[in-house]
C-alpha atoms as a PDB file:
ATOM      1  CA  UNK A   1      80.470  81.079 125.974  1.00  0.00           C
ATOM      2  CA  UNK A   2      83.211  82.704 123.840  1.00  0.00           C
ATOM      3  CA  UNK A   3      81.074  81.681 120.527  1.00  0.00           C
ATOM      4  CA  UNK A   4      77.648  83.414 122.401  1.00  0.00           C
ATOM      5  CA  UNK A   5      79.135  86.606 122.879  1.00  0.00           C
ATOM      6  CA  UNK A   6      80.882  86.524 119.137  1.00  0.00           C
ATOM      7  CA  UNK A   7      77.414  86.123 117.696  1.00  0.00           C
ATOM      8  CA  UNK A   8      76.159  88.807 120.223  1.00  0.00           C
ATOM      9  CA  UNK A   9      78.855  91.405 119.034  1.00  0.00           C
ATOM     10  CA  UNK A  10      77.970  90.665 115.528  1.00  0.00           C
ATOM     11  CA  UNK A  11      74.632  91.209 115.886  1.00  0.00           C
ATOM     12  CA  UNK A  12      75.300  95.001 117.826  1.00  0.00           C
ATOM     13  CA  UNK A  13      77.823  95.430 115.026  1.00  0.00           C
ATOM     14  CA  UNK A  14      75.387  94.238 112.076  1.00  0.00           C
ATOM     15  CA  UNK A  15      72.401  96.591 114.596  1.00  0.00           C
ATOM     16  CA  UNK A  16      74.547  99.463 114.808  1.00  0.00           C
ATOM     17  CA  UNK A  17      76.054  99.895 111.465  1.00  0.00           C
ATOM     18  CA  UNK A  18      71.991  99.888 110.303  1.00  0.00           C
ATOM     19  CA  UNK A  19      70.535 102.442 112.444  1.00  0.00           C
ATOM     20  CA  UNK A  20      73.805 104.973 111.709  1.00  0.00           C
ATOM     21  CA  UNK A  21      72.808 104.335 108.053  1.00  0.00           C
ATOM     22  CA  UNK A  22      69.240 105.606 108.203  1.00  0.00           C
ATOM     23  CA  UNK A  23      68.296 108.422 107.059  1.00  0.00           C
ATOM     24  CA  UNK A  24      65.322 110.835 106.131  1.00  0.00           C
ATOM     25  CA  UNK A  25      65.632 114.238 104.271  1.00  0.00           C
ATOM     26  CA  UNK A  26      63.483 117.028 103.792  1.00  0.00           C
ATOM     27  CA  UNK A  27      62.664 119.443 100.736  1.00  0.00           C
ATOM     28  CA  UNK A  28      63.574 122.694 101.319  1.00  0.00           C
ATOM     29  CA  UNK A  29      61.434 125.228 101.942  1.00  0.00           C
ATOM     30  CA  UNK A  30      62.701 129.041 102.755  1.00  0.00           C
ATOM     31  CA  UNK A  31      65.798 127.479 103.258  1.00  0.00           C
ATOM     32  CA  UNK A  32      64.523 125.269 106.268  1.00  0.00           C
ATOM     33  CA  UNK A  33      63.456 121.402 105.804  1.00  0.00           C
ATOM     34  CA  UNK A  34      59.506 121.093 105.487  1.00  0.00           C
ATOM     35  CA  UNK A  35      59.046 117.894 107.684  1.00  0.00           C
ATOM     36  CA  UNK A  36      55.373 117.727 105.882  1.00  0.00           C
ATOM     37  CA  UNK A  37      57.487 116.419 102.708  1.00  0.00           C
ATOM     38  CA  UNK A  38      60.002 113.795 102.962  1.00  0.00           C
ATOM     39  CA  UNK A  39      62.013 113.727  99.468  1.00  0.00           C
ATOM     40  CA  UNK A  40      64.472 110.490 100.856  1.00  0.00           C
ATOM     41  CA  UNK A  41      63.707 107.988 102.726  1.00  0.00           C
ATOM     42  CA  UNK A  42      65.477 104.427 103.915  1.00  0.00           C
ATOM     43  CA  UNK A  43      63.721 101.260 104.200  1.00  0.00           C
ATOM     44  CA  UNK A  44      64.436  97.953 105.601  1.00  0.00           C
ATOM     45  CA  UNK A  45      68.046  96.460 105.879  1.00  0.00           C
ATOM     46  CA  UNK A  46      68.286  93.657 103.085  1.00  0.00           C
ATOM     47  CA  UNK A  47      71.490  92.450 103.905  1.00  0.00           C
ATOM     48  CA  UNK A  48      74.497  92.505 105.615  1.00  0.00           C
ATOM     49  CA  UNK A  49      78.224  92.106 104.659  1.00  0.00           C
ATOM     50  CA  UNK A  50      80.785  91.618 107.270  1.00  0.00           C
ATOM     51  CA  UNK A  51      84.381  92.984 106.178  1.00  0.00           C
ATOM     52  CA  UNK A  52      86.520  91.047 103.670  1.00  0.00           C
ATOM     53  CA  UNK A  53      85.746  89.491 100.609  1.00  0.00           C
ATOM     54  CA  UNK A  54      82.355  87.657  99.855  1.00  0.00           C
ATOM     55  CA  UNK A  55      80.530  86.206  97.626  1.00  0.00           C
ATOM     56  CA  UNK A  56      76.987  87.056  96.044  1.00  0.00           C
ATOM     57  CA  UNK A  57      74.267  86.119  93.808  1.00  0.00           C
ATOM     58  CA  UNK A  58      72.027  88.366  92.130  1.00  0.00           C
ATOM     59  CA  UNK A  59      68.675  87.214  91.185  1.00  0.00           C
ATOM     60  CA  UNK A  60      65.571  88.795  89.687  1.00  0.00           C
ATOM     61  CA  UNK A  61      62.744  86.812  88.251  1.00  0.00           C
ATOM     62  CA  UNK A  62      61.975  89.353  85.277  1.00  0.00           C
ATOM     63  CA  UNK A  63      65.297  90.342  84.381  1.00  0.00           C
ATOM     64  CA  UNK A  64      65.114  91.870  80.714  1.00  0.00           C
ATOM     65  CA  UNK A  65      68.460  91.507  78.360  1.00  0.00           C
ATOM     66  CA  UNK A  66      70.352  94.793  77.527  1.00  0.00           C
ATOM     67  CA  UNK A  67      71.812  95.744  73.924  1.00  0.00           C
ATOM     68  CA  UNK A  68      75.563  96.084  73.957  1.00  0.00           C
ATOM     69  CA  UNK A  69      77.028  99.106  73.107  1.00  0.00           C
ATOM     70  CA  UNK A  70      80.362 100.539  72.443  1.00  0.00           C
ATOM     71  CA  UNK A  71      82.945  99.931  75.179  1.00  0.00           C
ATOM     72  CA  UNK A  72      83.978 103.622  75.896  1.00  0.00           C
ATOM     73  CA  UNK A  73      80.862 105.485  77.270  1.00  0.00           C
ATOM     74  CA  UNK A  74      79.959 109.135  75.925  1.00  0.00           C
ATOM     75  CA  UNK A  75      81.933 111.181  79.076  1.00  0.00           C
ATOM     76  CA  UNK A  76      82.850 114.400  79.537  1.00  0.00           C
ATOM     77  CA  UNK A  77      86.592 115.137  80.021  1.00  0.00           C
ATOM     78  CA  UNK A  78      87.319 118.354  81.898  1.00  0.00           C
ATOM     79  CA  UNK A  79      89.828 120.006  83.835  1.00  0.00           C
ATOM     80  CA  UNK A  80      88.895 120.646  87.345  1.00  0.00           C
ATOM     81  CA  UNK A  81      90.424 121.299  90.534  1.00  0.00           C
ATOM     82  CA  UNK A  82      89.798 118.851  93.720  1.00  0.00           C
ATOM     83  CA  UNK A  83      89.723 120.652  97.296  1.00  0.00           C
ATOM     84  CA  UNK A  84      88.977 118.324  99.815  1.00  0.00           C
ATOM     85  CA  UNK A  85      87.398 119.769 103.082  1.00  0.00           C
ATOM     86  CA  UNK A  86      90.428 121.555 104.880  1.00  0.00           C
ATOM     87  CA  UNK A  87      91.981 122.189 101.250  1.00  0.00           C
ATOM     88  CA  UNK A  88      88.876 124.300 100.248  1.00  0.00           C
ATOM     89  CA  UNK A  89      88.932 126.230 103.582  1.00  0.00           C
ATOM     90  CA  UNK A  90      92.653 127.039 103.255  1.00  0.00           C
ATOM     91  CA  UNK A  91      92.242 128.574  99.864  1.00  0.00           C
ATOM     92  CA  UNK A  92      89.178 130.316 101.378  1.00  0.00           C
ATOM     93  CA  UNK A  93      86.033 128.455  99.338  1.00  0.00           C
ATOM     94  CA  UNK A  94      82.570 128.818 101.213  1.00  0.00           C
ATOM     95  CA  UNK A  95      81.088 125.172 100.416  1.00  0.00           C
ATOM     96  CA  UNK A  96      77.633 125.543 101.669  1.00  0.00           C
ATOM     97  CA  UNK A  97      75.055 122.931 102.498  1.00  0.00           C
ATOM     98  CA  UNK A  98      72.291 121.983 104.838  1.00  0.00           C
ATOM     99  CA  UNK A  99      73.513 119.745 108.243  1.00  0.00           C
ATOM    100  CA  UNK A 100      72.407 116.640 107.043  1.00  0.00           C
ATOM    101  CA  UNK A 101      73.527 117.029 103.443  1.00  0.00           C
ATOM    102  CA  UNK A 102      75.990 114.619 104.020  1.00  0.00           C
ATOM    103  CA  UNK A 103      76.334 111.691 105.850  1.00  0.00           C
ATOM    104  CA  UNK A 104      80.233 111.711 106.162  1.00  0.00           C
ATOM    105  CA  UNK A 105      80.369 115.362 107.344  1.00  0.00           C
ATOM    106  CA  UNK A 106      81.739 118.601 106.005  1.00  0.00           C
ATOM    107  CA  UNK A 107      82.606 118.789 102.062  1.00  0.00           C
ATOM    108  CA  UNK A 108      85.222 120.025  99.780  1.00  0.00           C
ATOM    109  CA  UNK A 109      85.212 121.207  96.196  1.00  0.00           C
ATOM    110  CA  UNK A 110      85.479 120.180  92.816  1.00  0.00           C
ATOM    111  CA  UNK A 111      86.222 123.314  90.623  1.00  0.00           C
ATOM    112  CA  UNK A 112      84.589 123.140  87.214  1.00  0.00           C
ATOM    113  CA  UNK A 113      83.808 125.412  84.223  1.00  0.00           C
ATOM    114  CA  UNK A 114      81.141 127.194  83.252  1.00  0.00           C
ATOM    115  CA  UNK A 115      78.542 125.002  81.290  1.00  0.00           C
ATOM    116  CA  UNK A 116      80.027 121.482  82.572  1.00  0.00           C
ATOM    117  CA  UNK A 117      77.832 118.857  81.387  1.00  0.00           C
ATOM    118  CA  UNK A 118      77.680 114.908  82.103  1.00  0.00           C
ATOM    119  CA  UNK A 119      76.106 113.184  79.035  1.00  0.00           C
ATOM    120  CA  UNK A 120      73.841 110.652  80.201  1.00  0.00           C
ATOM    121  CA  UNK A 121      73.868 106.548  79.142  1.00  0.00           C
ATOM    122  CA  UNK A 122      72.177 103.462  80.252  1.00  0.00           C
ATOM    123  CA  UNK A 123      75.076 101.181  81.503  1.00  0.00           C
ATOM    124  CA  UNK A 124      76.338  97.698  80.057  1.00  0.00           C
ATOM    125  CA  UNK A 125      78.685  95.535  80.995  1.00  0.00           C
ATOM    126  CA  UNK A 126      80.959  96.565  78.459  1.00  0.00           C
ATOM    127  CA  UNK A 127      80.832 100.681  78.924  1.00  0.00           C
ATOM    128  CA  UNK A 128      81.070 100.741  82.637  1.00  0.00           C
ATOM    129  CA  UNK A 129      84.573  98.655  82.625  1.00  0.00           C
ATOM    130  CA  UNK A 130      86.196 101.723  80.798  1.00  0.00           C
ATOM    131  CA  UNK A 131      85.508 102.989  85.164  1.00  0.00           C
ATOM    132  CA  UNK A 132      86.288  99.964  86.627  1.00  0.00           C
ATOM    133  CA  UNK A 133      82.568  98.577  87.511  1.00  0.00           C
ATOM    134  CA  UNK A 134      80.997  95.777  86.822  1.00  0.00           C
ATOM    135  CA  UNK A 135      77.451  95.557  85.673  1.00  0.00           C
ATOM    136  CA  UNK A 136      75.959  92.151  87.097  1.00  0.00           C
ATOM    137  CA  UNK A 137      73.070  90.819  85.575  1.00  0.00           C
ATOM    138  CA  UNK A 138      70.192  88.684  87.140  1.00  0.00           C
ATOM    139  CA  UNK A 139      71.437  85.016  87.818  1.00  0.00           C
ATOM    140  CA  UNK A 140      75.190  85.774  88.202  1.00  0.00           C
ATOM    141  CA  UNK A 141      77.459  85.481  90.975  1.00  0.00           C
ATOM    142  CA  UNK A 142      80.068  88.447  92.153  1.00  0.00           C
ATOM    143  CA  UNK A 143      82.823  89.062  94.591  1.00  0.00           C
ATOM    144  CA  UNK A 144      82.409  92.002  97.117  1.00  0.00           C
ATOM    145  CA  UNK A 145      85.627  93.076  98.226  1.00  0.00           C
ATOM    146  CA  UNK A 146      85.514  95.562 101.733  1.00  0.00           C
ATOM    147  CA  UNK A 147      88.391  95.460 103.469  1.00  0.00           C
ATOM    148  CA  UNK A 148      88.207  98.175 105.844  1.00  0.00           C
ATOM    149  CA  UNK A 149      84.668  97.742 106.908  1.00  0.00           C
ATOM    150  CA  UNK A 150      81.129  96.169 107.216  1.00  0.00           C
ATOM    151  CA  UNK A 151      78.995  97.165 105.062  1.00  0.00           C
ATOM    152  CA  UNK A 152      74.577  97.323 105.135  1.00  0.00           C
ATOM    153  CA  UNK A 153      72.315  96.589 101.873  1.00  0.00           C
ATOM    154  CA  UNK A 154      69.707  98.738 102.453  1.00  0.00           C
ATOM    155  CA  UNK A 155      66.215  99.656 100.963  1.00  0.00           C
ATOM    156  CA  UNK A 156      66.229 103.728  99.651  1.00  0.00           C
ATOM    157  CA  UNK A 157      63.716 106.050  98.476  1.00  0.00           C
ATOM    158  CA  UNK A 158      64.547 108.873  95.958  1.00  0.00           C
ATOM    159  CA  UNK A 159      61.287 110.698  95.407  1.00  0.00           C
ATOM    160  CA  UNK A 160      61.290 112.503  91.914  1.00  0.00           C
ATOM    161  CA  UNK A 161      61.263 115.431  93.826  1.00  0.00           C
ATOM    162  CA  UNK A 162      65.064 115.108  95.670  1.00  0.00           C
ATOM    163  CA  UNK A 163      66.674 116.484  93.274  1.00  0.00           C
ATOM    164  CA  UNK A 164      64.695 119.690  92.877  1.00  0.00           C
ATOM    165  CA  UNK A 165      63.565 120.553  96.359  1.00  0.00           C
ATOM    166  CA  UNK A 166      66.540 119.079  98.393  1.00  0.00           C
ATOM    167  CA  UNK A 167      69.535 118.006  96.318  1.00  0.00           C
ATOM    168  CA  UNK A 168      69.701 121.672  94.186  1.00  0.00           C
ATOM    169  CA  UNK A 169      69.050 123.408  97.490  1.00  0.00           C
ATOM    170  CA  UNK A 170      72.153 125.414  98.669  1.00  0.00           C
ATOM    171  CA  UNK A 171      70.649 124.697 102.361  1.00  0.00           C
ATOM    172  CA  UNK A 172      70.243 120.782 101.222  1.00  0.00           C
ATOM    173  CA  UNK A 173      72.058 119.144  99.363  1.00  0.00           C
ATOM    174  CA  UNK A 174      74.298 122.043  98.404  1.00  0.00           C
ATOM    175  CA  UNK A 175      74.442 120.463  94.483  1.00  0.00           C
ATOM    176  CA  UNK A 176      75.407 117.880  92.547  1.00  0.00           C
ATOM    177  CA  UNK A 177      78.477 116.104  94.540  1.00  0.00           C
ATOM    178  CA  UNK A 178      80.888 113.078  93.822  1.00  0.00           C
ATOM    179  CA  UNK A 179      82.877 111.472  96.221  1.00  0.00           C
ATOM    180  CA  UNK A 180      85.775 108.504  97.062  1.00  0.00           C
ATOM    181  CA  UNK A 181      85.622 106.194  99.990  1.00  0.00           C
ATOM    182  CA  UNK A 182      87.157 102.733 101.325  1.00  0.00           C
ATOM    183  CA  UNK A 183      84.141 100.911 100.513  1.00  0.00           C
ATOM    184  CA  UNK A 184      82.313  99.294  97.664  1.00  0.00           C
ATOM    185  CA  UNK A 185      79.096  99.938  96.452  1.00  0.00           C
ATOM    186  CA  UNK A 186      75.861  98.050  95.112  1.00  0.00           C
ATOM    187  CA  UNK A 187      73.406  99.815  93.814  1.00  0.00           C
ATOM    188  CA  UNK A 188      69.864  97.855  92.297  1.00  0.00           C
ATOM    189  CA  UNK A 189      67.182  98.988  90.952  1.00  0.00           C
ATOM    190  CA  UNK A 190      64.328  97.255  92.755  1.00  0.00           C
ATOM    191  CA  UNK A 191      61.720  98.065  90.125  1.00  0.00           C
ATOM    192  CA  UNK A 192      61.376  98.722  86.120  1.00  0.00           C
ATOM    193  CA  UNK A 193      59.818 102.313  87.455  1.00  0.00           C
ATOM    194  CA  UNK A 194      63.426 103.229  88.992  1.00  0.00           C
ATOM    195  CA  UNK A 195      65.131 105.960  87.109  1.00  0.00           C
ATOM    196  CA  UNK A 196      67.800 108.814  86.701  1.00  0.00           C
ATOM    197  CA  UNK A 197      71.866 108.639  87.103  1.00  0.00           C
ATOM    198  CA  UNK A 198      74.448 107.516  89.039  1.00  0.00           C
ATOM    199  CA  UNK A 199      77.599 109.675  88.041  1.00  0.00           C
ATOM    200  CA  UNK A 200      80.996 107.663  88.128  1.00  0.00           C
ATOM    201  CA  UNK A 201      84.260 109.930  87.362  1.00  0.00           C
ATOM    202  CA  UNK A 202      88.016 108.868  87.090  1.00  0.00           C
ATOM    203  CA  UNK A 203      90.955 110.773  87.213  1.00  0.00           C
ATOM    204  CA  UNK A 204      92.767 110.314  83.544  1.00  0.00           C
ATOM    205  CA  UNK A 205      95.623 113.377  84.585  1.00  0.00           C
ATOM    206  CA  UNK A 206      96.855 115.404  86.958  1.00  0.00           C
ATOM    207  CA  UNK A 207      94.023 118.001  87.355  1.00  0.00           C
ATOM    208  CA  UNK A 208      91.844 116.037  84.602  1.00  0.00           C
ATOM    209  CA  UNK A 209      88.822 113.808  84.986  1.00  0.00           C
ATOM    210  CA  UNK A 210      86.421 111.941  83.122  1.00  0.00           C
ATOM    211  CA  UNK A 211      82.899 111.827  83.741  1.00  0.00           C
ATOM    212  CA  UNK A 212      79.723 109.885  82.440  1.00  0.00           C
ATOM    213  CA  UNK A 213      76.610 109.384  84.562  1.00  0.00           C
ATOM    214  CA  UNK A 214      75.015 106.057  84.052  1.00  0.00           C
ATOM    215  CA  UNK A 215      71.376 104.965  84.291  1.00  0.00           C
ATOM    216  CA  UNK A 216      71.195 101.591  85.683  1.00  0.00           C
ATOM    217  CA  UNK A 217      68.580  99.168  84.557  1.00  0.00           C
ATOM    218  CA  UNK A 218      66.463  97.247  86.307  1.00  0.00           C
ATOM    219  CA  UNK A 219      67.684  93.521  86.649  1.00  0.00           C
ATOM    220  CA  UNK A 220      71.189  94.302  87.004  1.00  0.00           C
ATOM    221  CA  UNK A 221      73.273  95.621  89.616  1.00  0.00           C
ATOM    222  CA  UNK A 222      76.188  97.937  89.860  1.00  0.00           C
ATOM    223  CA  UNK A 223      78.982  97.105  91.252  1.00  0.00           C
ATOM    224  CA  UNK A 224      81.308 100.326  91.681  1.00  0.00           C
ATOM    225  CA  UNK A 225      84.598  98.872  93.899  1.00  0.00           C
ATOM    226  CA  UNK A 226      85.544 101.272  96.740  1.00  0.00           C
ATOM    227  CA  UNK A 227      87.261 104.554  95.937  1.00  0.00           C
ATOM    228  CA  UNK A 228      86.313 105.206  92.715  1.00  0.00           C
ATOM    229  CA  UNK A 229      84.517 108.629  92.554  1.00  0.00           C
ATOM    230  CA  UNK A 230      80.923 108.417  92.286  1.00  0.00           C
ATOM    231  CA  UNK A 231      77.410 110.255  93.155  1.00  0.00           C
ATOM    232  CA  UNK A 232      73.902 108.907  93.769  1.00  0.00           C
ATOM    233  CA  UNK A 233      72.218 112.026  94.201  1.00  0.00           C
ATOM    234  CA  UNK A 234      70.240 112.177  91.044  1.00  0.00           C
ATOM    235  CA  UNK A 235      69.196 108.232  91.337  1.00  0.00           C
ATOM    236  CA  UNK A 236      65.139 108.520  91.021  1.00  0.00           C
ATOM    237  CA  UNK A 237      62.953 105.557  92.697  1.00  0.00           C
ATOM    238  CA  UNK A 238      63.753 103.002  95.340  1.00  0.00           C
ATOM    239  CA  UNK A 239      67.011 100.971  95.346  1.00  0.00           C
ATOM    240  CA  UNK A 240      69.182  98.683  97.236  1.00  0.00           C
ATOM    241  CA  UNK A 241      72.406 100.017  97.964  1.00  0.00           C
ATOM    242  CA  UNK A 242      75.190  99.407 100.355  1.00  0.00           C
ATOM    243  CA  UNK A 243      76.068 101.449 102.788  1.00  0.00           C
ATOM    244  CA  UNK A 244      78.832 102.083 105.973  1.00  0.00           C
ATOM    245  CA  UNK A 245      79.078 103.262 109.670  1.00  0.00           C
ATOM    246  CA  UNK A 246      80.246 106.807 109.303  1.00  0.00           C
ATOM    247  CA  UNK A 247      81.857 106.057 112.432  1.00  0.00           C
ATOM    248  CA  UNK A 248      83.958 103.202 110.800  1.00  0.00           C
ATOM    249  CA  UNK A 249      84.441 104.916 107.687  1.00  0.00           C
ATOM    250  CA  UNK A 250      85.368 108.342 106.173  1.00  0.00           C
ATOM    251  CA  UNK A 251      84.928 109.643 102.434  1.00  0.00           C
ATOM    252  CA  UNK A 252      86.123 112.392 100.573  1.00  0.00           C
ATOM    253  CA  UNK A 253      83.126 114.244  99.730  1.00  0.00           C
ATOM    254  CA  UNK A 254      82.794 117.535  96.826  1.00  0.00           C
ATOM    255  CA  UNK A 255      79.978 119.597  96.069  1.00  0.00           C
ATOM    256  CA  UNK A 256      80.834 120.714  91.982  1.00  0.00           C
ATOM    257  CA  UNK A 257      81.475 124.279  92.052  1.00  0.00           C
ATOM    258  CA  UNK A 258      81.241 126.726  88.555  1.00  0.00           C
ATOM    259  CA  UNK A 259      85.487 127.715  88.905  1.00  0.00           C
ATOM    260  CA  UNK A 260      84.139 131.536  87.916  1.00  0.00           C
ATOM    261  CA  UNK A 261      81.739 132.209  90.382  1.00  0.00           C
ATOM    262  CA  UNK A 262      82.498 129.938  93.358  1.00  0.00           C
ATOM    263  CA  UNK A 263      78.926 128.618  93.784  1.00  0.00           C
ATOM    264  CA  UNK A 264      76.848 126.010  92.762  1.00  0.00           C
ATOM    265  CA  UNK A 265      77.287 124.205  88.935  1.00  0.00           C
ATOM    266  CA  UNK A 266      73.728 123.681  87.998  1.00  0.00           C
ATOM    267  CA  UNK A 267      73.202 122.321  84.999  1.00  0.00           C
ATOM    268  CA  UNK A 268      75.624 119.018  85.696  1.00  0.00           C
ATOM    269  CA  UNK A 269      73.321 116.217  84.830  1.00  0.00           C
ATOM    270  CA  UNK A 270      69.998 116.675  83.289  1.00  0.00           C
ATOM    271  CA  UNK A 271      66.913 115.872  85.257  1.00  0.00           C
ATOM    272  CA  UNK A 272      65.517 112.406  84.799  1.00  0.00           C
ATOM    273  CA  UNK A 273      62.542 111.840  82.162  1.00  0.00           C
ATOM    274  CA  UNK A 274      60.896 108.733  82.208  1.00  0.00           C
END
């Protein structure tokens, strides 16, 4: 009986942790979502991941080999000032976004100058280590490490227009945003048509970061490990990514500010061009 009802919790765990993962999102119209035009969109669950450590293989039929490149990426180093949610309403910042703009809840701030720009770089296994991820090609095994929490591989859609119409939106996605969190991700490119950035960042000094934002190619995956500060907001096409329970979870979420003006940065990573 005891092993019945084991397998019965894991499956409302494994059911529950899937449908609080689901989302759809709207462009922005007037400053209201259109629900005539969904810009994101999440598909079927491709697998599950129970807490701990586990391990994976990653296999795609028509895998394509990557030239190496240097091992330092081309990254922006600035100096920038991190307000988390309650720090950015104590020093009286108005971060502004629609509801559903995040999944974990309200947002911070992370202060930046005028002109801040990401360069741009298809990632290797070499240039992502100088972050701390690992780049897994087709027909390899890997580790996932998450402690804290299950975790859901699941099917999403960025339309080429999420970015424009709900991302840049100050009543959608509020702007480009990074964030930490206690669990890893996986993001894969499920076809050679998937496009734009991931942006990874890492804190080099007190009040400095570095910043690159990576294009991942299809028959690899990306393996970021959990709180290193990332955003997937200007990913373009449909990928596999892991996901957690809000509920189980929380993450440290920032909307990048221009420092001068207190409002959106625009400008942060350049649109995708295929």
């Amino acid at each position: 009986m005891s092993g019945k009802t084991g397998k019965l919790h894991k499956h409302l765990l494994r059911d529950a942790v899937i449908e609080s993962v689901r989302i759809t999102r709207y462009a922005i119209r007037d400053g209201q979502p259109d629900p005539e035009k969904p810009v994101l969109t999440t598909g079927r669950n491709v697998a599950f991941i129970e807490a701990g450590v586990a391990s994976w293989r990653f296999d795609i039929e028509d895998a394509r080999p990557l030239q190496l490149s240097a091992a330092k990426p081309p990254h922006a180093s600035v100096e920038a000032r991190w307000y988390d949610t309650q720090a950015a309403l104590t020093a009286g910042i108005k971060v502004v976004s629609g509801g559903d703009a995040n999944t974990f809840g309200a947002m911070g701030a992370l202060l930046v100058p005028p002109g801040f720009a990401i360069p741009t770089v298809t990632a290797t296994p070499d240039n992502v280590l100088y972050y701390g991820l690992q780049l897994v090609p087709s027909g390899s095994d890997f580790s996932i490490a998450s402690e804290h929490c299950p975790i859901a591989l699941m099917q999403y859609d960025y339309t080429p227009d999420y970015k424009k119409h709900f991302l840049m939106k100050k009543r959608g996605g509020g702007g480009i945003f990074v964030e930490t969190h206690a669990f890893p991700h996986i993001h894969i490119p499920t076809s050679p048509e998937c496009g734009g950035y991931i942006v990874i960042g890492k804190p080099v000094a007190a009040g400095r970061f570095d910043f690159t934002a990576f294009r991942i190619p299809y028959g690899y995956a990306l393996y970021t490990p959990s709180n290193t500060i990332h955003g997937d907001g200007t990913l373009v096409g449909e990928y596999a990514l892991t996901v957690a329970d809000p509920a189980m979870v929380s993450a440290d979420t920032v909307l990048m500010y221009n420092r001068e003006t207190l409002d959106m940065a625009r400008g942060v990573v350049p649109d995708w061009k295929p």
